[in-house]
C-alpha atoms as a PDB file:
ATOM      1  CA  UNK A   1     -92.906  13.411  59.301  1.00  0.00           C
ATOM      2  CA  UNK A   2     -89.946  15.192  57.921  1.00  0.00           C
ATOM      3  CA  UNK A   3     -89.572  17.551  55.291  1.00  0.00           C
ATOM      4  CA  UNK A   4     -86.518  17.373  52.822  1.00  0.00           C
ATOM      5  CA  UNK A   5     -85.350  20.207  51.488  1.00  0.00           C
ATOM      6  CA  UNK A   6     -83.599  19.412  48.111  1.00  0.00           C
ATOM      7  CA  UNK A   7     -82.339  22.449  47.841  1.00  0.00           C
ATOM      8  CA  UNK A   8     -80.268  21.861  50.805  1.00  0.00           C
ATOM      9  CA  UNK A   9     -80.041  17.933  50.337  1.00  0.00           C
ATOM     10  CA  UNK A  10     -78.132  19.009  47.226  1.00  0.00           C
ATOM     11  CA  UNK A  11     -75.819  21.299  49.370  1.00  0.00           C
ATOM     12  CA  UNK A  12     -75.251  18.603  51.765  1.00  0.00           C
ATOM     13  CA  UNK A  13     -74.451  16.099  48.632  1.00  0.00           C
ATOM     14  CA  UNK A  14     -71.658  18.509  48.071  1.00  0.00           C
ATOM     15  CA  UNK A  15     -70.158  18.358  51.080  1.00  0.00           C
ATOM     16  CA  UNK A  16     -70.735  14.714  52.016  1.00  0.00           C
ATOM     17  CA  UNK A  17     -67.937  12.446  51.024  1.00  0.00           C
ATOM     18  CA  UNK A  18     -69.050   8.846  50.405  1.00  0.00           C
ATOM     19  CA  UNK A  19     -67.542   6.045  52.919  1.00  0.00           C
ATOM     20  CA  UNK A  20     -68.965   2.521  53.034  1.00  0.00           C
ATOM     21  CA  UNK A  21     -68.025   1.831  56.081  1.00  0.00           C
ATOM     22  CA  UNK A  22     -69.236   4.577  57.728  1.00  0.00           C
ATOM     23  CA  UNK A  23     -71.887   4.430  60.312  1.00  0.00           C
ATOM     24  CA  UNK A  24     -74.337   7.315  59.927  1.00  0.00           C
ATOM     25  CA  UNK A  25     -74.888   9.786  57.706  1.00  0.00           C
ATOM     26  CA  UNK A  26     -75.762  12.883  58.350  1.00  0.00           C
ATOM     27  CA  UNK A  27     -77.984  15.526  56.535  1.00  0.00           C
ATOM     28  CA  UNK A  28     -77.707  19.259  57.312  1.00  0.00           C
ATOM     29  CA  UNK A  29     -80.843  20.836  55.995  1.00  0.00           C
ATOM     30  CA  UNK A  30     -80.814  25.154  56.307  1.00  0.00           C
ATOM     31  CA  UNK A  31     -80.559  25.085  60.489  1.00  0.00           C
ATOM     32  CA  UNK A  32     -81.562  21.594  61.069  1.00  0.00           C
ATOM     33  CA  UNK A  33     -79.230  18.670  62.109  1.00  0.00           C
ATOM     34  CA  UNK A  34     -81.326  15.697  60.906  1.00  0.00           C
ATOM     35  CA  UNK A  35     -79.078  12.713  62.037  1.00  0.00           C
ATOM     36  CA  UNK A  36     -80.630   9.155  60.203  1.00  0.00           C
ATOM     37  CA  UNK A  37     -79.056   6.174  61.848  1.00  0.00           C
ATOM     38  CA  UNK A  38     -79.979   2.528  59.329  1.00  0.00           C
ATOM     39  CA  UNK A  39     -81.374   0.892  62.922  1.00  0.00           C
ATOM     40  CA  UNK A  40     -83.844   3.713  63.562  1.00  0.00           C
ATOM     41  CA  UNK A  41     -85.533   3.776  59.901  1.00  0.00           C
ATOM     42  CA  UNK A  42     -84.237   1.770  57.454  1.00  0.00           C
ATOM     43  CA  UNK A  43     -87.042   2.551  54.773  1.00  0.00           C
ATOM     44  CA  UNK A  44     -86.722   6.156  55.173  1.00  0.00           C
ATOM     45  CA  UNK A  45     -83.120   5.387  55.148  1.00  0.00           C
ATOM     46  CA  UNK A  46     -82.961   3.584  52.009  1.00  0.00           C
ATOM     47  CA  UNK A  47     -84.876   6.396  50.320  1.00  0.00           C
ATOM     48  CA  UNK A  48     -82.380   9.188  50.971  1.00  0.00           C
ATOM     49  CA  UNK A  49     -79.843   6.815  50.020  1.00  0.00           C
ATOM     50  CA  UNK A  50     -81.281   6.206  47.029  1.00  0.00           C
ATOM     51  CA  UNK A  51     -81.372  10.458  46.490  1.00  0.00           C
ATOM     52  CA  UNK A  52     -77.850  10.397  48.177  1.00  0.00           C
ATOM     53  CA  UNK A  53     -76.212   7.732  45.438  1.00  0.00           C
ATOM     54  CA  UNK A  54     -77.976   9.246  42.591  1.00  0.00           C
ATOM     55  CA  UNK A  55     -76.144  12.400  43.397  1.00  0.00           C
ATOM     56  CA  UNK A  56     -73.164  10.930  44.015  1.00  0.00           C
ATOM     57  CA  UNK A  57     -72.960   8.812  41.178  1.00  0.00           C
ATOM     58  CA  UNK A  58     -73.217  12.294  39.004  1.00  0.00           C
ATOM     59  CA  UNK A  59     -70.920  13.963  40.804  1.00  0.00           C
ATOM     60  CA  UNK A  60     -68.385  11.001  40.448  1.00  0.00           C
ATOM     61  CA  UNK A  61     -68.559  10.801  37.178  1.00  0.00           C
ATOM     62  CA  UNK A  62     -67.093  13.369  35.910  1.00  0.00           C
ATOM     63  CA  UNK A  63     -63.915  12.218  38.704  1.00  0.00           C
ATOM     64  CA  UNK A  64     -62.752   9.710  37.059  1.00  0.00           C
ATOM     65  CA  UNK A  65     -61.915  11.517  33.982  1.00  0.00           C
ATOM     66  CA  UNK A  66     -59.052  13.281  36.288  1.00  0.00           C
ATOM     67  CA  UNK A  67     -58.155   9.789  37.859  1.00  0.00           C
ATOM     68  CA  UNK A  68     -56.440   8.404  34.444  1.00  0.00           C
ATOM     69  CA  UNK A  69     -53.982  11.327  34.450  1.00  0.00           C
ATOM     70  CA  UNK A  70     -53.161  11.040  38.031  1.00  0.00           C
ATOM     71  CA  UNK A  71     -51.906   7.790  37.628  1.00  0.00           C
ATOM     72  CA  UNK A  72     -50.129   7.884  33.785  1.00  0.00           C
ATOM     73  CA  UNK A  73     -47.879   4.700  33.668  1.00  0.00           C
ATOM     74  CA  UNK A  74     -46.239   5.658  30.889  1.00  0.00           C
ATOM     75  CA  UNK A  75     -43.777   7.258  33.290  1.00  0.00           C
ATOM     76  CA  UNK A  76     -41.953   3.762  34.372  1.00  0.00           C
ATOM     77  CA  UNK A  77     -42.203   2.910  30.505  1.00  0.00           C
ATOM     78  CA  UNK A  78     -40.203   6.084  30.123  1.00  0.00           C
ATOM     79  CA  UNK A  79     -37.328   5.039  32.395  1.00  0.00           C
ATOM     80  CA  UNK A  80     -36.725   2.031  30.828  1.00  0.00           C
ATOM     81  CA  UNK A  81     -35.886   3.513  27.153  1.00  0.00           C
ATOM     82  CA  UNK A  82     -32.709   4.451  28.167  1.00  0.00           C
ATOM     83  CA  UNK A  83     -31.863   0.873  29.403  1.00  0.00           C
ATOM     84  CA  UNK A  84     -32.208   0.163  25.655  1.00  0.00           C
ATOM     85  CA  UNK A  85     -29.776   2.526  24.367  1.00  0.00           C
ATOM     86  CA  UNK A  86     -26.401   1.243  25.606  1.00  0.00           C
ATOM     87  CA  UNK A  87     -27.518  -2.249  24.077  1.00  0.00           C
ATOM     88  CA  UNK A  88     -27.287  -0.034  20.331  1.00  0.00           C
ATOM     89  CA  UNK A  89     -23.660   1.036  21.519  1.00  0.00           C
ATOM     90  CA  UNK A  90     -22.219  -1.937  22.928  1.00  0.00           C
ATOM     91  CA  UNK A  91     -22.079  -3.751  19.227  1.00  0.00           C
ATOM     92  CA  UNK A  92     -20.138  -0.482  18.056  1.00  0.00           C
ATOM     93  CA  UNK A  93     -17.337  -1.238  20.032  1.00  0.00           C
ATOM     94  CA  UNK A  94     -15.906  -4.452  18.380  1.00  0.00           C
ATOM     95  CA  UNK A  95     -16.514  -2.345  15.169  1.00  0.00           C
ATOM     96  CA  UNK A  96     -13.765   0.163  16.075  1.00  0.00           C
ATOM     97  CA  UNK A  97     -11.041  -2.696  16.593  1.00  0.00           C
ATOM     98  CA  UNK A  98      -9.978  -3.343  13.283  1.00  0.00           C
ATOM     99  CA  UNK A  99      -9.343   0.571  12.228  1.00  0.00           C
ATOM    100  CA  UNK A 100      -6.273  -0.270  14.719  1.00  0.00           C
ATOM    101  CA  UNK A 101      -4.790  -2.764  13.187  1.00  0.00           C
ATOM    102  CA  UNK A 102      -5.316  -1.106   9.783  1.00  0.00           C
ATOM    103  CA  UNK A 103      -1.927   0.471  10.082  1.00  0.00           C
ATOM    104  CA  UNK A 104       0.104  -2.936  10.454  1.00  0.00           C
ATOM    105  CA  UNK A 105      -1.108  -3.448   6.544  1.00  0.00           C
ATOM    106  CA  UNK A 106       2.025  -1.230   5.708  1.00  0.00           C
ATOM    107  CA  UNK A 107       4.158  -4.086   5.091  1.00  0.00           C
ATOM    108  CA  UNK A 108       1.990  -4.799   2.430  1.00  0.00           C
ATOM    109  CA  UNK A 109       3.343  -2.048   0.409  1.00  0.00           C
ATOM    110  CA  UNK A 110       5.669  -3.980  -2.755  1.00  0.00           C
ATOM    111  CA  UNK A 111       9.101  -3.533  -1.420  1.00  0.00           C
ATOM    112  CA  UNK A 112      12.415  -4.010  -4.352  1.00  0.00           C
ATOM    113  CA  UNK A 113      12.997  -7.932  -3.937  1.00  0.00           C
ATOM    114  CA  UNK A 114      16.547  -8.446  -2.600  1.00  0.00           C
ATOM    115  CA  UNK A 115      17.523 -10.412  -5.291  1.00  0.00           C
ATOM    116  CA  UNK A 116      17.305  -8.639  -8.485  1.00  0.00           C
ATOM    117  CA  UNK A 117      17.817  -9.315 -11.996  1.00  0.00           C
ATOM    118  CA  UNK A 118      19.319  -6.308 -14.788  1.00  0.00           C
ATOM    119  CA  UNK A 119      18.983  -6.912 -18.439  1.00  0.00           C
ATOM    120  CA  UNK A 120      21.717  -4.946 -20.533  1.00  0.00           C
ATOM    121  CA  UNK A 121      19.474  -2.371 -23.181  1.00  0.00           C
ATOM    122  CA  UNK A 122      21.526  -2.802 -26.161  1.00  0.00           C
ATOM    123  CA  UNK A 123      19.956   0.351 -28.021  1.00  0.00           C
ATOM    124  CA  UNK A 124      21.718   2.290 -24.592  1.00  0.00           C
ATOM    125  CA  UNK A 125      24.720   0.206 -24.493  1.00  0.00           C
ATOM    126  CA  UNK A 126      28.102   0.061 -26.975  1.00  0.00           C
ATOM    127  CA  UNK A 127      31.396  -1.722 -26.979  1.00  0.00           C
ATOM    128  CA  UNK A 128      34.287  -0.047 -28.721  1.00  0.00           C
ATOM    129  CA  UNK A 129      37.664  -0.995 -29.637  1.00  0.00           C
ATOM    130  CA  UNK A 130      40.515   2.072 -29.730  1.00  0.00           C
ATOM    131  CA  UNK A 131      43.726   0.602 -31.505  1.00  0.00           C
ATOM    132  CA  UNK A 132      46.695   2.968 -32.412  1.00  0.00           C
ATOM    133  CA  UNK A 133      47.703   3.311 -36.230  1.00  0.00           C
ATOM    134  CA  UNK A 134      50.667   4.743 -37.787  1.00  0.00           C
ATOM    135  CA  UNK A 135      50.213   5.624 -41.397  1.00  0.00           C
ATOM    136  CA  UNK A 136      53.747   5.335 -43.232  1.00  0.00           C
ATOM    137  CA  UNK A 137      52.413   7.061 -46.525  1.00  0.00           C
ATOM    138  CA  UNK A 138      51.424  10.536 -44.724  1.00  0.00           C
ATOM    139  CA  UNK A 139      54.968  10.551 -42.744  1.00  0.00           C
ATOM    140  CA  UNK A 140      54.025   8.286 -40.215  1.00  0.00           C
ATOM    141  CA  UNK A 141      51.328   9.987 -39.287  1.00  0.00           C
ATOM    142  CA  UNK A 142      49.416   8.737 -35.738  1.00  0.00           C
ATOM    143  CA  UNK A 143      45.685   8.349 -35.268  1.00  0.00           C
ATOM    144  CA  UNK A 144      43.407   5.783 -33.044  1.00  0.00           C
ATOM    145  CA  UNK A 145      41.108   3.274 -34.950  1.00  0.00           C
ATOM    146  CA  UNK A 146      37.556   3.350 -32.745  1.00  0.00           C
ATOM    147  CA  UNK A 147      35.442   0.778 -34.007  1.00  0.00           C
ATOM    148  CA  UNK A 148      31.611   0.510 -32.136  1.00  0.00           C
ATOM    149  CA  UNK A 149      28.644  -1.907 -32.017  1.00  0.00           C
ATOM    150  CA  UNK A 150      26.021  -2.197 -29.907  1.00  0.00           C
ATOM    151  CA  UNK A 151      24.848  -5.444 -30.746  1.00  0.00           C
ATOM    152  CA  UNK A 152      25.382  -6.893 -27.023  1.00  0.00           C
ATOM    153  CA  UNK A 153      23.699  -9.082 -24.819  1.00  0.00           C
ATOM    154  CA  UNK A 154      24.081  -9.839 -20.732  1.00  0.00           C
ATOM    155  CA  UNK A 155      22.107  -9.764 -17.433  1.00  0.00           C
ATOM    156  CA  UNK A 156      23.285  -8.441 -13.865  1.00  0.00           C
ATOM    157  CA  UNK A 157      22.567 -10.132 -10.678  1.00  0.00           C
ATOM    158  CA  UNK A 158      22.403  -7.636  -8.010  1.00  0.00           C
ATOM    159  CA  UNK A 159      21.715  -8.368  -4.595  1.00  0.00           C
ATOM    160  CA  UNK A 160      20.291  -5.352  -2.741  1.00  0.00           C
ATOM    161  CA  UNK A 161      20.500  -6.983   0.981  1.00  0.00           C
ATOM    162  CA  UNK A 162      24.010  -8.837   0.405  1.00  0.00           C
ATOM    163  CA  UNK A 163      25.599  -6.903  -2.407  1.00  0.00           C
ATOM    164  CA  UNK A 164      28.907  -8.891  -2.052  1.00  0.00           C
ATOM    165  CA  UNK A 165      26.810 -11.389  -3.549  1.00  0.00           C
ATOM    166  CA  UNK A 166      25.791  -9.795  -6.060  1.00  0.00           C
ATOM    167  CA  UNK A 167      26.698 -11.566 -10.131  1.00  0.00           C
ATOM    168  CA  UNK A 168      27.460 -10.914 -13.378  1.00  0.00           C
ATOM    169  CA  UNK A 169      26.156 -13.680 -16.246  1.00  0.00           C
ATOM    170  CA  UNK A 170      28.075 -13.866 -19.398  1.00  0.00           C
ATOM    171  CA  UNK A 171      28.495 -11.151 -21.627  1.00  0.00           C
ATOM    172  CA  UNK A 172      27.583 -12.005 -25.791  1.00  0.00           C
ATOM    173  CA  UNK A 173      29.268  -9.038 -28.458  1.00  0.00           C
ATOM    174  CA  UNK A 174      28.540  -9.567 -32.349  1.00  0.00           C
ATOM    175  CA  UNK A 175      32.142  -8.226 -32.649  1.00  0.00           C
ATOM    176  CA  UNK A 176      31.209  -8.601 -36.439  1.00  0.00           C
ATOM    177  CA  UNK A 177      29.131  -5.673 -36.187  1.00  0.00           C
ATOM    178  CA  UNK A 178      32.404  -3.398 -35.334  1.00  0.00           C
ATOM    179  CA  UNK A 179      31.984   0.156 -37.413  1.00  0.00           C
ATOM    180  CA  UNK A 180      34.528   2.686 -37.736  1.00  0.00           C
ATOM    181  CA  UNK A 181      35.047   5.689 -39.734  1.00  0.00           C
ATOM    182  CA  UNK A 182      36.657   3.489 -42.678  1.00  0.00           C
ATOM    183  CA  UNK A 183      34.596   0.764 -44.231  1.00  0.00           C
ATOM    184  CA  UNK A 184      37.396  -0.405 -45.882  1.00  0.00           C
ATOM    185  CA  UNK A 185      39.068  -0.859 -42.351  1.00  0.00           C
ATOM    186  CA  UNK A 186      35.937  -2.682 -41.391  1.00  0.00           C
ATOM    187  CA  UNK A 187      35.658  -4.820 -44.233  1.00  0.00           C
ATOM    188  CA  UNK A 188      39.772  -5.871 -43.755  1.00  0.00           C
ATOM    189  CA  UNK A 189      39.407  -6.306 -40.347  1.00  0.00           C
ATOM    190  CA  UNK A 190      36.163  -8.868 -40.529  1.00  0.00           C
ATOM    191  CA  UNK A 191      37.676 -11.133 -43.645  1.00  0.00           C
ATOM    192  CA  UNK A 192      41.937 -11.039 -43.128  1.00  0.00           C
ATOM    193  CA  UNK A 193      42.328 -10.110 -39.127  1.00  0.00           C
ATOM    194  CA  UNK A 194      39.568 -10.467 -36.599  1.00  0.00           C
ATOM    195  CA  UNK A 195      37.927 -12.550 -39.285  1.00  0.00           C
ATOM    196  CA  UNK A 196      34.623 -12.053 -37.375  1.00  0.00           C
ATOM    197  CA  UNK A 197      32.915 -13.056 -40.224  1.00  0.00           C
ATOM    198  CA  UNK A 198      33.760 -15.950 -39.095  1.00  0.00           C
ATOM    199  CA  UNK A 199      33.865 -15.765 -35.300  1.00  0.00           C
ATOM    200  CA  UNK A 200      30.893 -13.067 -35.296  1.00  0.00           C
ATOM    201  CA  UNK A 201      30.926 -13.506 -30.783  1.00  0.00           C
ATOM    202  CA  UNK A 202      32.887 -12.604 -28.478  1.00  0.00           C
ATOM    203  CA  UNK A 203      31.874 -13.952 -25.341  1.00  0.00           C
ATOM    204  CA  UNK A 204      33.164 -12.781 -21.753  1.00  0.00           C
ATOM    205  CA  UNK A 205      32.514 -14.706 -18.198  1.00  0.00           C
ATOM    206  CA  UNK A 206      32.919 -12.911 -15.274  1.00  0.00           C
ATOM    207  CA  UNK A 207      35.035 -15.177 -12.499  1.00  0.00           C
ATOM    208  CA  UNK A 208      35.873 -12.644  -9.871  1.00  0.00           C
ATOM    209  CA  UNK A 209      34.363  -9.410  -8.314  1.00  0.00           C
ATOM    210  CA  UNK A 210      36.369  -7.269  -6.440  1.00  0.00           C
ATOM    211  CA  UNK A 211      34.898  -4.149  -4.795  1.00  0.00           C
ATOM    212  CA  UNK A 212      31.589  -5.146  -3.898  1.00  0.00           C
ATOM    213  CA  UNK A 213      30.514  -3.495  -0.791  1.00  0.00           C
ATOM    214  CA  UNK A 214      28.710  -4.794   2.439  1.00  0.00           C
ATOM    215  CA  UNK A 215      25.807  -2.250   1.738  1.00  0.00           C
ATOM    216  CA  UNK A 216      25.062   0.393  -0.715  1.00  0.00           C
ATOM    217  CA  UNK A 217      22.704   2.853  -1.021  1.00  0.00           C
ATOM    218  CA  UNK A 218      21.005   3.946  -4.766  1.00  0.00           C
ATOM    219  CA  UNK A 219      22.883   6.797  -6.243  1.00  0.00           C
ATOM    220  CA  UNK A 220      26.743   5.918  -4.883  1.00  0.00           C
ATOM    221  CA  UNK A 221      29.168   5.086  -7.687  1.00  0.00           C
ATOM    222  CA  UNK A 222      31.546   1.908  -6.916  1.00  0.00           C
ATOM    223  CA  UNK A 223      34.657   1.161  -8.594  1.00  0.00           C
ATOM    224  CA  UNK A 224      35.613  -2.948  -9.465  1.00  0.00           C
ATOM    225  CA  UNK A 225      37.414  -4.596 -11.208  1.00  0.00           C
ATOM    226  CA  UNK A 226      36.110  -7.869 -12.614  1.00  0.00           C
ATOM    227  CA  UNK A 227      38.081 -10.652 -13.797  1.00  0.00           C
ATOM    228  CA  UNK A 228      36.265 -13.014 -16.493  1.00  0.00           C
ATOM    229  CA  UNK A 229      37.126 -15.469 -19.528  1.00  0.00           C
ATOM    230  CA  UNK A 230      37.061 -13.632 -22.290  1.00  0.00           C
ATOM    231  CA  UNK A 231      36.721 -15.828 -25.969  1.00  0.00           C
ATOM    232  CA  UNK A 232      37.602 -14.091 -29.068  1.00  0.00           C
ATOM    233  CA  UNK A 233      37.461 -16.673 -32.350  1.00  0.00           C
ATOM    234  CA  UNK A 234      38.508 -19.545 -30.567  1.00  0.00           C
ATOM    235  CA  UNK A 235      41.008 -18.731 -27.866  1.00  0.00           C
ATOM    236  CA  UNK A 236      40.021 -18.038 -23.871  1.00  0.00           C
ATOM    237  CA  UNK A 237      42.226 -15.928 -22.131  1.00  0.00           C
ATOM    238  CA  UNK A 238      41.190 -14.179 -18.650  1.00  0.00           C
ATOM    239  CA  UNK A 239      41.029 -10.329 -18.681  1.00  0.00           C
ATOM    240  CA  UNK A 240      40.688  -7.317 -15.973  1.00  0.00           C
ATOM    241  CA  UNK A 241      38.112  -4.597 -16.445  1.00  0.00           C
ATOM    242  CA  UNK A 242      37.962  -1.878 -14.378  1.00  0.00           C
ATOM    243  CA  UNK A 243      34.721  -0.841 -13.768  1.00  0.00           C
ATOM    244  CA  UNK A 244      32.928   2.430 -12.138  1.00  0.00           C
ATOM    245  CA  UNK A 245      28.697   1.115 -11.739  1.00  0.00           C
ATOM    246  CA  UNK A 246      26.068   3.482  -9.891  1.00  0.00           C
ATOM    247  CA  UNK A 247      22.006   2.586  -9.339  1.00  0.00           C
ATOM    248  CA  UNK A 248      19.193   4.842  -9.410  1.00  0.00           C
ATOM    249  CA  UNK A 249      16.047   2.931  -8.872  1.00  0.00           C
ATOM    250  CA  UNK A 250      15.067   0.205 -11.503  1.00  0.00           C
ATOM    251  CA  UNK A 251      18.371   1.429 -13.267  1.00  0.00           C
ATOM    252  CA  UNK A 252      22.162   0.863 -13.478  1.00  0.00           C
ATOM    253  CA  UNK A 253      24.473   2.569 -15.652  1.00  0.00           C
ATOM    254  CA  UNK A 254      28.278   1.996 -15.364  1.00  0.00           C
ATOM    255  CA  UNK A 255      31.609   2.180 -18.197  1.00  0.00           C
ATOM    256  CA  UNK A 256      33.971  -1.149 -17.969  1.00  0.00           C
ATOM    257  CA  UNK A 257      37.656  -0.861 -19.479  1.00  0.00           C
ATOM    258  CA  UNK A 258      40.680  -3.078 -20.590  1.00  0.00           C
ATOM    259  CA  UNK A 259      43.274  -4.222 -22.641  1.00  0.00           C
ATOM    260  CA  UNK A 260      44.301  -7.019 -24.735  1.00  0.00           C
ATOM    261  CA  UNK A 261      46.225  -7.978 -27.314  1.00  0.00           C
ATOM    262  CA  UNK A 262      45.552  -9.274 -30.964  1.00  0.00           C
ATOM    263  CA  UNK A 263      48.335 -11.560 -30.558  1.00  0.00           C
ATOM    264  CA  UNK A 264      47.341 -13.130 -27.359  1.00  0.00           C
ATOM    265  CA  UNK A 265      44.257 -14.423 -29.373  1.00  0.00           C
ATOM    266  CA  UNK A 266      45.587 -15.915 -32.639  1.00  0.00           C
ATOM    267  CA  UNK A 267      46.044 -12.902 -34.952  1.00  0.00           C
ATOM    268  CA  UNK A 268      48.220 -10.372 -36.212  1.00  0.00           C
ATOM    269  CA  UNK A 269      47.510  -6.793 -35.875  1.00  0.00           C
ATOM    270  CA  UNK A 270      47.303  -5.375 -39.683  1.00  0.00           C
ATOM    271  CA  UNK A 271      49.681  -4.489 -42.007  1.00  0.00           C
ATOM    272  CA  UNK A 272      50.178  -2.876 -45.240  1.00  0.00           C
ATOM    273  CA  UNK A 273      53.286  -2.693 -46.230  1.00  0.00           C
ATOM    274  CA  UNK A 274      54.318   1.015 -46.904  1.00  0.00           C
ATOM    275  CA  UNK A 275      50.577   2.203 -45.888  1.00  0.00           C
ATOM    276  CA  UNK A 276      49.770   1.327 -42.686  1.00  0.00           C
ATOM    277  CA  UNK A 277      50.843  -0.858 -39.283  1.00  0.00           C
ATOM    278  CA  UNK A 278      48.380  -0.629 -36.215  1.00  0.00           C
ATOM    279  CA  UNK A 279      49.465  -1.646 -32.677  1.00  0.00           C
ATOM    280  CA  UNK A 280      49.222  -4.696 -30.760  1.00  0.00           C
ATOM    281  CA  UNK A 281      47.000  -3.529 -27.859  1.00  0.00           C
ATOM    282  CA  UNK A 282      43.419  -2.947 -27.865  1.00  0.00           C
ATOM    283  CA  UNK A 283      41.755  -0.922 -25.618  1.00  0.00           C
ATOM    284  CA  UNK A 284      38.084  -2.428 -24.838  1.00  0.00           C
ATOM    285  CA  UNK A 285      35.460   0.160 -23.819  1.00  0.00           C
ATOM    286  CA  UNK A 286      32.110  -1.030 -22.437  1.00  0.00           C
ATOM    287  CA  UNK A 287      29.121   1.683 -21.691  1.00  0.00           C
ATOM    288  CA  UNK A 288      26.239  -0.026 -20.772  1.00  0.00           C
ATOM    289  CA  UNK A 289      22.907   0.478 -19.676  1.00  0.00           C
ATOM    290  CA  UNK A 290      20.725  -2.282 -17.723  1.00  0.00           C
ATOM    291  CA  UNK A 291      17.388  -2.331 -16.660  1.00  0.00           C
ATOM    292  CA  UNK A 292      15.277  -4.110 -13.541  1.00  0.00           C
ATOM    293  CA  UNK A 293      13.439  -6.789 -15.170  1.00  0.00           C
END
């Protein structure tokens, strides 16, 4: 009969490592070397097992808390998060494409048509009329007659990318409104001369353009001379102004001189006999101001 020290079975239990395939099992009790083999005694056998898996089972038990952190999966979950990230960049990409065609929107920008259209400002504009006087009552004394008006009318055609193209329309004067320094003068000249009472408009067409350059730049004056039909009462005869025209921006300014005379149009120049006799020729002044529609 043996004697089982648990004392000692319990130090054995601590050494012992649990194999189910193993053959034997052996028990060292203090100096003894008890050696059980299952074909010897299998009921004295199944007893110590009994002892043996009871132990074992508490001793394991507290292992497998330790086992779960061994083996922590999460660490192949962790390598596969940054597979996910270049899937968030890869849309950004496409995004960044159309900041670099942005800068071909600078045609866009409102650039000065090429053809553009100039209305005359009458309250900026004036057409005079200078006509030499000799006054026989104050020893033929000589002075200039300058009558003005502003009542005028016309439109400029200018052509920024062709100037030679460029046009004048027809130019309307209420030569009726003509104002000197003499009312008298003005009243004489509207019912017995001019008789722009009347014939209140003169009219001139521009026919030819000379001067017009193959390009021009805003702020350069040019010098033409523009031939036109000019109608006075009811005669047409074709005139020469000589014209000096600049442009700055939405803005042209330019003066336009020439000369007719009163007889080429139907009437005489006036006359008072032992006061007055004025010249033939008339000097015709233009200032104008026109603006960009």
């Amino acid at each position: 009969m043996y004697v089982v020290d648990l004392g000692g079975l319990r130090h054995l239990l601590s050494k012992c490592s649990l194999d189910a395939t193993c053959e034997a099992v052996y028990v060292e009790i203090e100096d003894y070397n008890v050696c059980y083999r299952y074909q010897e005694d299998l009921m004295r056998l199944q007893m110590i097992v009994v002892v043996l898996l009871a132990g074992l089972l508490t001793a394991c038990g507290s292992a497998p808390a330790a086992a779960p952190v061994a083996t922590e999966a999460p660490a192949t979950v962790a390598t596969t998060v940054p597979a996910a990230a270049p899937a968030a960049t890869t849309p950004v990409e496409p995004v960044a494409q159309p900041d670099e065609t942005t800068p071909t929107e600078a045609p866009a920008t409102s650039e000065a048509p090429e053809v553009q259209l100039f209305r005359i400002d009458p309250a900026s504009s004036e057409v005079t009329y200078e006509v030499g006087e000799v006054f026989l009552n104050q020893g033929n004394r000589y002075a200039i007659a300058v009558g003005r008006t502003q009542q005028i009318n016309g439109e400029i055609e200018l052509d920024r990318a062709n100037p030679q193209n460029s046009t004048m329309g027809p130019i309307e004067i209420d030569i009726s409104a003509f104002a000197s320094d003499s009312p008298r003068r003005d009243n004489a000249i509207r019912d017995r001369w001019l008789e722009s009472a009347r014939f209140p408009l003169a009219t001139f067409v521009p026919t030819l353009i000379e001067g017009l350059p193959e390009q021009y730049t805003d702020g350069e004056e040019l010098t033409l001379m523009i031939t036109g039909d000019l109608t006075v009462r009811d005669v047409t005869n074709s005139v020469t102004f000589t014209v000096t025209s600049q442009l700055d921006g939405a803005q042209m300014v330019g003066k336009a001189s020439g000369e007719v005379n009163m007889t080429d149009f139907g009437f005489d120049p006036p006359d008072i006999i032992g006061v007055l006799r004025a010249e033939d020729k008339v000097i015709i002044g233009f200032r104008f101001v026109a603006n960009a529609d």
